[in-house]
Protein backbone atom coordinates (compact mmCIF):
# COMPACT_ATOMS: atom_id res chain seq x y z
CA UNK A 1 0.00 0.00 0.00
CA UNK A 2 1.41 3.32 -0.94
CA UNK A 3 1.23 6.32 1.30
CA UNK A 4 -1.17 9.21 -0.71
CA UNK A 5 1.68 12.13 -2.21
CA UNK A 6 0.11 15.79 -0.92
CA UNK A 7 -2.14 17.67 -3.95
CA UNK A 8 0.07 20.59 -5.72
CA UNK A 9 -0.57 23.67 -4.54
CA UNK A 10 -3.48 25.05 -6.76
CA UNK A 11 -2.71 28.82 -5.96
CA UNK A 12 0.97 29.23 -7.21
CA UNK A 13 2.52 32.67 -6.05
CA UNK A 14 3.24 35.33 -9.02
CA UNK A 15 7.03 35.72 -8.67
CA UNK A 16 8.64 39.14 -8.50
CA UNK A 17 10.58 38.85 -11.42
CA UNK A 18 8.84 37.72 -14.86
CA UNK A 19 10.82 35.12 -17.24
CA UNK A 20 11.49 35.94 -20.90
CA UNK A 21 9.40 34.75 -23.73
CA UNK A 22 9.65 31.25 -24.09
CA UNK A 23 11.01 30.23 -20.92
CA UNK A 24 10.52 26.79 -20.66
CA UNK A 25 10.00 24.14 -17.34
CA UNK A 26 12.25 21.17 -18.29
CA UNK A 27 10.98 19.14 -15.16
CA UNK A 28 7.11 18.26 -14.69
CA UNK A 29 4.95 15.35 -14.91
CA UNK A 30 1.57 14.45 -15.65
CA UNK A 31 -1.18 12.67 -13.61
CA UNK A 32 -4.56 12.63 -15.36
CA UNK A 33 -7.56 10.30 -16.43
CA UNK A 34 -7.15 7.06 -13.69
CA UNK A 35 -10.21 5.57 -15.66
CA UNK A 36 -8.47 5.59 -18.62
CA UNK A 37 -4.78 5.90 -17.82
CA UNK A 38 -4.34 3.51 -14.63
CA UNK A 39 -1.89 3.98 -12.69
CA UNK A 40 1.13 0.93 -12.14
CA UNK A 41 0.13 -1.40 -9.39
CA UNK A 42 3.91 -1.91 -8.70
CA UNK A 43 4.63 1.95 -8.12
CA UNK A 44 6.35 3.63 -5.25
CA UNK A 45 3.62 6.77 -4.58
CA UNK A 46 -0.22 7.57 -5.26
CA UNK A 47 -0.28 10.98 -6.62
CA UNK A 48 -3.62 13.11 -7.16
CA UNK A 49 -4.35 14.13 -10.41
CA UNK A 50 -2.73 16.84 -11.63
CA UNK A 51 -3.66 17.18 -15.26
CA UNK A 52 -1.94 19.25 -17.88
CA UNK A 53 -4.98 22.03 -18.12
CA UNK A 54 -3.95 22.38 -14.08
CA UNK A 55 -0.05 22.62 -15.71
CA UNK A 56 -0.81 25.28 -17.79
CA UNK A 57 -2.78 27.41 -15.18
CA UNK A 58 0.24 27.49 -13.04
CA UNK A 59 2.54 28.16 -15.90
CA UNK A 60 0.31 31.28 -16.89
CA UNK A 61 1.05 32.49 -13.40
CA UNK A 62 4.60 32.36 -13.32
CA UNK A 63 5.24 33.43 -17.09
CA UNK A 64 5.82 30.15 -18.21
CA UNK A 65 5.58 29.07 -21.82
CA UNK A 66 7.21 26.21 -22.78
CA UNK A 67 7.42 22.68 -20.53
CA UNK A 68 8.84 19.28 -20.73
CA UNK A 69 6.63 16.27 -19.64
CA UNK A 70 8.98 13.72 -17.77
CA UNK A 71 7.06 10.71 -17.90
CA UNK A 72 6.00 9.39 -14.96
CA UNK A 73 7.33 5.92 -12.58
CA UNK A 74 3.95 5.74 -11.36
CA UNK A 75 2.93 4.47 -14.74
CA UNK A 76 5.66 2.42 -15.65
CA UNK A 77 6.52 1.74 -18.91
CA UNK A 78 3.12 2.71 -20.35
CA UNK A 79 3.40 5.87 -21.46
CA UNK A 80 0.14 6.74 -23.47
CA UNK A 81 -0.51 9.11 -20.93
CA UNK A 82 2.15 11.76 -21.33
CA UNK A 83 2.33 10.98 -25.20
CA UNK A 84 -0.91 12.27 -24.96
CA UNK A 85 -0.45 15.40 -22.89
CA UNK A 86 2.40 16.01 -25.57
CA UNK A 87 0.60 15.51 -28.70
CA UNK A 88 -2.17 17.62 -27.24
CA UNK A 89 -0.13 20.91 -27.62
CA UNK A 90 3.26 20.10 -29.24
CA UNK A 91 3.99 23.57 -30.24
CA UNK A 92 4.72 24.19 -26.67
CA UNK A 93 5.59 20.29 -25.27
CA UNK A 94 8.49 17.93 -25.18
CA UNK A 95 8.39 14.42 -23.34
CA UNK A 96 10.90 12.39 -21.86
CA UNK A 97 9.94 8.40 -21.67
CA UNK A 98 10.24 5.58 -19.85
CA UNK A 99 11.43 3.29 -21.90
CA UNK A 100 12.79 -0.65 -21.08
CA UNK A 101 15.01 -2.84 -23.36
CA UNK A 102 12.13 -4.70 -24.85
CA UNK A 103 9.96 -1.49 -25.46
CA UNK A 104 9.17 -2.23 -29.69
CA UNK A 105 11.24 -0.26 -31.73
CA UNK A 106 7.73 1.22 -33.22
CA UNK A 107 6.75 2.34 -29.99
CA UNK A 108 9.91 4.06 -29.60
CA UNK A 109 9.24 5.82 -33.27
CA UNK A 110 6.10 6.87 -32.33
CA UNK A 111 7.45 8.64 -29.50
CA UNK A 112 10.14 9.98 -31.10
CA UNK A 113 7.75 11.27 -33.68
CA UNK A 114 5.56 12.54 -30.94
CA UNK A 115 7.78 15.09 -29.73
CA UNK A 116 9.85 12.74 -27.25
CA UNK A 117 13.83 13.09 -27.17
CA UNK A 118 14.56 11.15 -23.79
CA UNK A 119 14.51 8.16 -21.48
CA UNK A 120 14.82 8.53 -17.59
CA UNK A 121 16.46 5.82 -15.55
CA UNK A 122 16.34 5.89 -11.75
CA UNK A 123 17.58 4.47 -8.22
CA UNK A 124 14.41 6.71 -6.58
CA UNK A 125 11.20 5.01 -7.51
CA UNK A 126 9.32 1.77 -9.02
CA UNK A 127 8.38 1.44 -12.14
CA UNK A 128 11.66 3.24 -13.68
CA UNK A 129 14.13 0.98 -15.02
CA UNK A 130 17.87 1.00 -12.89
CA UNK A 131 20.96 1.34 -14.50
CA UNK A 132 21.32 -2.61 -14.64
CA UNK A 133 19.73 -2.04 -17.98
CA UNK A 134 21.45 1.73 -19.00
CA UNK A 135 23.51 0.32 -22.39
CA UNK A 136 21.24 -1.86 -23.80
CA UNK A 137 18.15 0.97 -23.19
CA UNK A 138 21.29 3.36 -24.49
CA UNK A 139 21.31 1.48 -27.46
CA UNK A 140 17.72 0.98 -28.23
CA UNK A 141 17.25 4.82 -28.20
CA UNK A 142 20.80 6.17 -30.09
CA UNK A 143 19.04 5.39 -33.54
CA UNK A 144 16.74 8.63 -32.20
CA UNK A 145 19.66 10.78 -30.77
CA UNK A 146 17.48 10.69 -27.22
CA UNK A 147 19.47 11.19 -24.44
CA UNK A 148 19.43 9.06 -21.04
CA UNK A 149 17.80 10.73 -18.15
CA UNK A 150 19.48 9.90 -15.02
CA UNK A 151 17.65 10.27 -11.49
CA UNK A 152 20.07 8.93 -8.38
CA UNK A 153 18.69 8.65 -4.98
CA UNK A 154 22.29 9.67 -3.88
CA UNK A 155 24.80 11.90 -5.80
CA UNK A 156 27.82 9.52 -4.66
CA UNK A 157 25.98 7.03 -6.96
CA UNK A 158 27.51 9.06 -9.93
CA UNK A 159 30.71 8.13 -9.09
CA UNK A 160 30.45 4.75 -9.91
CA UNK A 161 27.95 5.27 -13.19
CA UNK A 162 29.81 8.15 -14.91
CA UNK A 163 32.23 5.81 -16.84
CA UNK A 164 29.05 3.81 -17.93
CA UNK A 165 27.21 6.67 -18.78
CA UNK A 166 29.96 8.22 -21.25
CA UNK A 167 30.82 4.64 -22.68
CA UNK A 168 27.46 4.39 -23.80
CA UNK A 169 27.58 7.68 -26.72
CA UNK A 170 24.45 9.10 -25.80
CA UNK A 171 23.85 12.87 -24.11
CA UNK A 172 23.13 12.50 -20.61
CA UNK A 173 20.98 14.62 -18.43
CA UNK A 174 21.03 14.37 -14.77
CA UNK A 175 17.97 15.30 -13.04
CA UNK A 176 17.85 17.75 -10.13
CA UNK A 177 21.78 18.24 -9.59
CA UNK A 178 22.50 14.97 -8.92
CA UNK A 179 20.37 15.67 -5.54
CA UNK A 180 23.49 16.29 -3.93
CA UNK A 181 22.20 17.71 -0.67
CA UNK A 182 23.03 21.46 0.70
CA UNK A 183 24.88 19.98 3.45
CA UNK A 184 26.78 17.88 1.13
CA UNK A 185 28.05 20.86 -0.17
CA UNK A 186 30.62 21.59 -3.73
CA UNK A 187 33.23 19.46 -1.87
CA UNK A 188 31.11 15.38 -1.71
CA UNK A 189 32.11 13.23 -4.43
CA UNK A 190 28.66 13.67 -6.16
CA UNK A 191 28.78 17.03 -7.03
CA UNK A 192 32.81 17.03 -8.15
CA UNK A 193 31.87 13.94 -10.50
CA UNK A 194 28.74 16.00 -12.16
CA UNK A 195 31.06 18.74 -13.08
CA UNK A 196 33.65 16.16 -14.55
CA UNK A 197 30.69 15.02 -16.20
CA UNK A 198 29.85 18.31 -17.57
CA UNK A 199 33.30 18.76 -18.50
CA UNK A 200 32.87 16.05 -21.01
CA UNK A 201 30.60 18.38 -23.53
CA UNK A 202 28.15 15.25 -23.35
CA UNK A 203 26.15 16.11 -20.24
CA UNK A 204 23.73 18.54 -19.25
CA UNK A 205 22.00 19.33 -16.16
CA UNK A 206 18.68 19.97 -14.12
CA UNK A 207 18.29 23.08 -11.66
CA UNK A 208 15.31 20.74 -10.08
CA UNK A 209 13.48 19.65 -7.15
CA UNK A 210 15.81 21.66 -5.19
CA UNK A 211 13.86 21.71 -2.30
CA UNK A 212 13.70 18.42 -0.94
CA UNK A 213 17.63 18.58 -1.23
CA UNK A 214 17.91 21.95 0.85
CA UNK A 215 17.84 21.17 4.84
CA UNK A 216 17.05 25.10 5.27
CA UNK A 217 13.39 26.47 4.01
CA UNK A 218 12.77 28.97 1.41
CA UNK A 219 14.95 30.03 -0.09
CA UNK A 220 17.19 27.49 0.06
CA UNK A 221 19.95 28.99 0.30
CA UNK A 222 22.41 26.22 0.82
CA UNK A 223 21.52 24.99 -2.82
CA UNK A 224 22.90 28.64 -4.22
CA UNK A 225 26.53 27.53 -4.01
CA UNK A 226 25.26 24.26 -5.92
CA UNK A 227 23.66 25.97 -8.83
CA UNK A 228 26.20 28.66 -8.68
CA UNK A 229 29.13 26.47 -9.62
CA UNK A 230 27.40 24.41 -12.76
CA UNK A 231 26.55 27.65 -14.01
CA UNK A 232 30.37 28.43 -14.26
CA UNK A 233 31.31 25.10 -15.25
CA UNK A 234 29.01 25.13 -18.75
CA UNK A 235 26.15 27.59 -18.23
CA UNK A 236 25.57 25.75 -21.92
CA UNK A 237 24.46 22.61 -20.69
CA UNK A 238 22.05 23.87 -17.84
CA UNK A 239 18.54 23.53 -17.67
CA UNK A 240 15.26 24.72 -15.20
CA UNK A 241 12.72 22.98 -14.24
CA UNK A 242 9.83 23.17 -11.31
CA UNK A 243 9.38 19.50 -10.75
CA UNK A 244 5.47 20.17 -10.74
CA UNK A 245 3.24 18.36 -8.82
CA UNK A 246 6.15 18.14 -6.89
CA UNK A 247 5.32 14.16 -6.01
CA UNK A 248 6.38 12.41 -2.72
CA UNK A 249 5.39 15.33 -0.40
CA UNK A 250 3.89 14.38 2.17
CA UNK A 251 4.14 17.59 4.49
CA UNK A 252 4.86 20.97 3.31
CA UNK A 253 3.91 21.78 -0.28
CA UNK A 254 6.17 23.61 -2.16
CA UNK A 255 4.76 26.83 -4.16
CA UNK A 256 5.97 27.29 -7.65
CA UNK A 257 6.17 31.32 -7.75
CA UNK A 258 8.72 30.74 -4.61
CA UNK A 259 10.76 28.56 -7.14
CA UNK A 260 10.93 31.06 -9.86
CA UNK A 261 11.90 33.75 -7.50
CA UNK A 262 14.58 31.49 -5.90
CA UNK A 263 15.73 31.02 -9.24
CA UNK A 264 16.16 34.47 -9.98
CA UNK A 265 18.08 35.96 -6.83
CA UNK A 266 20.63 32.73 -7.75
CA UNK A 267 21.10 33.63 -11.57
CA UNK A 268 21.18 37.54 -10.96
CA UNK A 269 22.16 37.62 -14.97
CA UNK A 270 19.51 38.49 -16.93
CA UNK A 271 21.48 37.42 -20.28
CA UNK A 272 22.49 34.15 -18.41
CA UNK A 273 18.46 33.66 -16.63
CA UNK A 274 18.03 33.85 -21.03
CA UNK A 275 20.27 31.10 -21.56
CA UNK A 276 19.27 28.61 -19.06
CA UNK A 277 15.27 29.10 -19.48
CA UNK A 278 14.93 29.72 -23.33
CA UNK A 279 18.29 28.78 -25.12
CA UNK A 280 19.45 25.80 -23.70
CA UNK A 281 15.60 24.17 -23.43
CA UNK A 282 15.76 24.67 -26.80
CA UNK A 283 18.28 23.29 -28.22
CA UNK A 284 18.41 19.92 -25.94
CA UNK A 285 14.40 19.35 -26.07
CA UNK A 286 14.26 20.56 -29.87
CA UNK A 287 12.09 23.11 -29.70
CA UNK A 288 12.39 25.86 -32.34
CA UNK A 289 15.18 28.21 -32.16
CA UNK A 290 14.44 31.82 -30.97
């Protein structure tokens, strides 16, 4: 039996500074339709439904335009449900799959087709396949140019994937910094790997779910150091995203306008803030150019 996740907050906060046009939210996922989209029975949380019309009124909020669906655990490998949210307005959606090494290679057309670039891996939740399968699901999606999506329950778990991870030729995005914790600090093991990983040209990074990392409350301030130094290392290969509906919470619900704002007083640069919510969303999630 899993434990009920909290409902998103349905009255997100309009940040003090507005994002450019375009800015995009490279981290969300979808929960809509149980009658017709079940959820997995072998899944790790029990979210509410938060469907992509619910998305989009949040987005308006903020100043959000553009987002990036990151399919779901709590489906498995049945992904009809973000396809669909994608397909529904793919002038302004990407997706990211989950995708196993016996998903049919027409499946993965379709998705690829569909406006998908992207399949996630993970340590964190059922339903997502581990790394035990990373270079045959690798090789499955090359033929597409998608890149892996990796989500560790630990940063020091980078340490001993990184050498897969290049080995394998595709891009590589790493969800929510590694979720090296604020009192982990630049200094752990996790975070010094990431940045060799960056170093590489083939990685990129999420600025993601940084609150359940941070062990202070809003606004996180032990994260800034964090985001500060990937930002140096290749502000090219960084990415934002809100993590919306913001999943296993279970007591304090994070409010998206807080996240923008946080955002902001870390990236004081406006032609940088430019970069990192329009540019770079662009080019790794294919959207069209500015």
């Amino acid at each position: 039996m899993t434990r009920p996740c909290l409902p998103f907050d349905p009255h997100p906060r309009t940040p003090a500074w507005r994002p450019p046009p375009g800015a995009c939210d490279a981290h969300v996922h979808i929960f809509q339709d149980y009658a017709r989209y079940p959820l997995s029975p072998d899944r790790s949380f029990t979210p509410p439904e938060a469907p992509l019309s619910a998305l989009f009124d949040m987005h308006r909020v903020i100043g959000i335009e553009r987002a990036v669906i990151v399919h779901s655990s709590a489906y498995g490998t049945d992904t009809r449900v973000s396809a669909a949210a994608v397909a529904s307005a793919p002038d302004r959606l990407r997706g990211v799959a989950v995708t196993g090494p016996d998903t049919p290679e027409r499946e993965l057309e379709a998705l690829n087709a569909g406006g998908f670039c992207g399949s996630r891996l993970s340590t964190v939740v059922k339903g997502t396949p581990g790394f035990e399968a990373l270079e045959e699901i690798a090789a499955r999606i090359r033929p597409f140019d998608w890149h892996i999506a990796v989500h560790v329950n630990r940063a020091q778990e980078l340490v001993a994937l990184a050498p897969r991870l290049l080995a394998t030729g595709n891009t590589i995005v790493v969800d929510h910094i590694a979720r090296v914790r604020g009192d982990e600090g630049i200094d752990s093991a996790g975070y010094r790997c990431l940045l060799e990983l960056l170093a590489s040209g083939r990685c990129w990074v999420k600025l993601s779910a940084l609150p359940r990392t941070s062990q202070q409350p809003y606004p996180w301030s032990d994260m800034r150091a964090l985001v500060e130094g990937v930002l140096e290392a290749r502000p090219d290969r960084v990415v934002w995203g809100t993590d919306w509906p913001h999943v296993n919470q279970y007591d304090n619900m994070t409010n998206d306008g807080d996240l923008l704002d946080a955002f902001a007083a870390w990236v004081p640069d406006e032609a940088l803030r430019h970069q990192v919510l329009v540019h770079n969303p662009a080019v790794l999630y294919r959207f069209p150019k500015e």
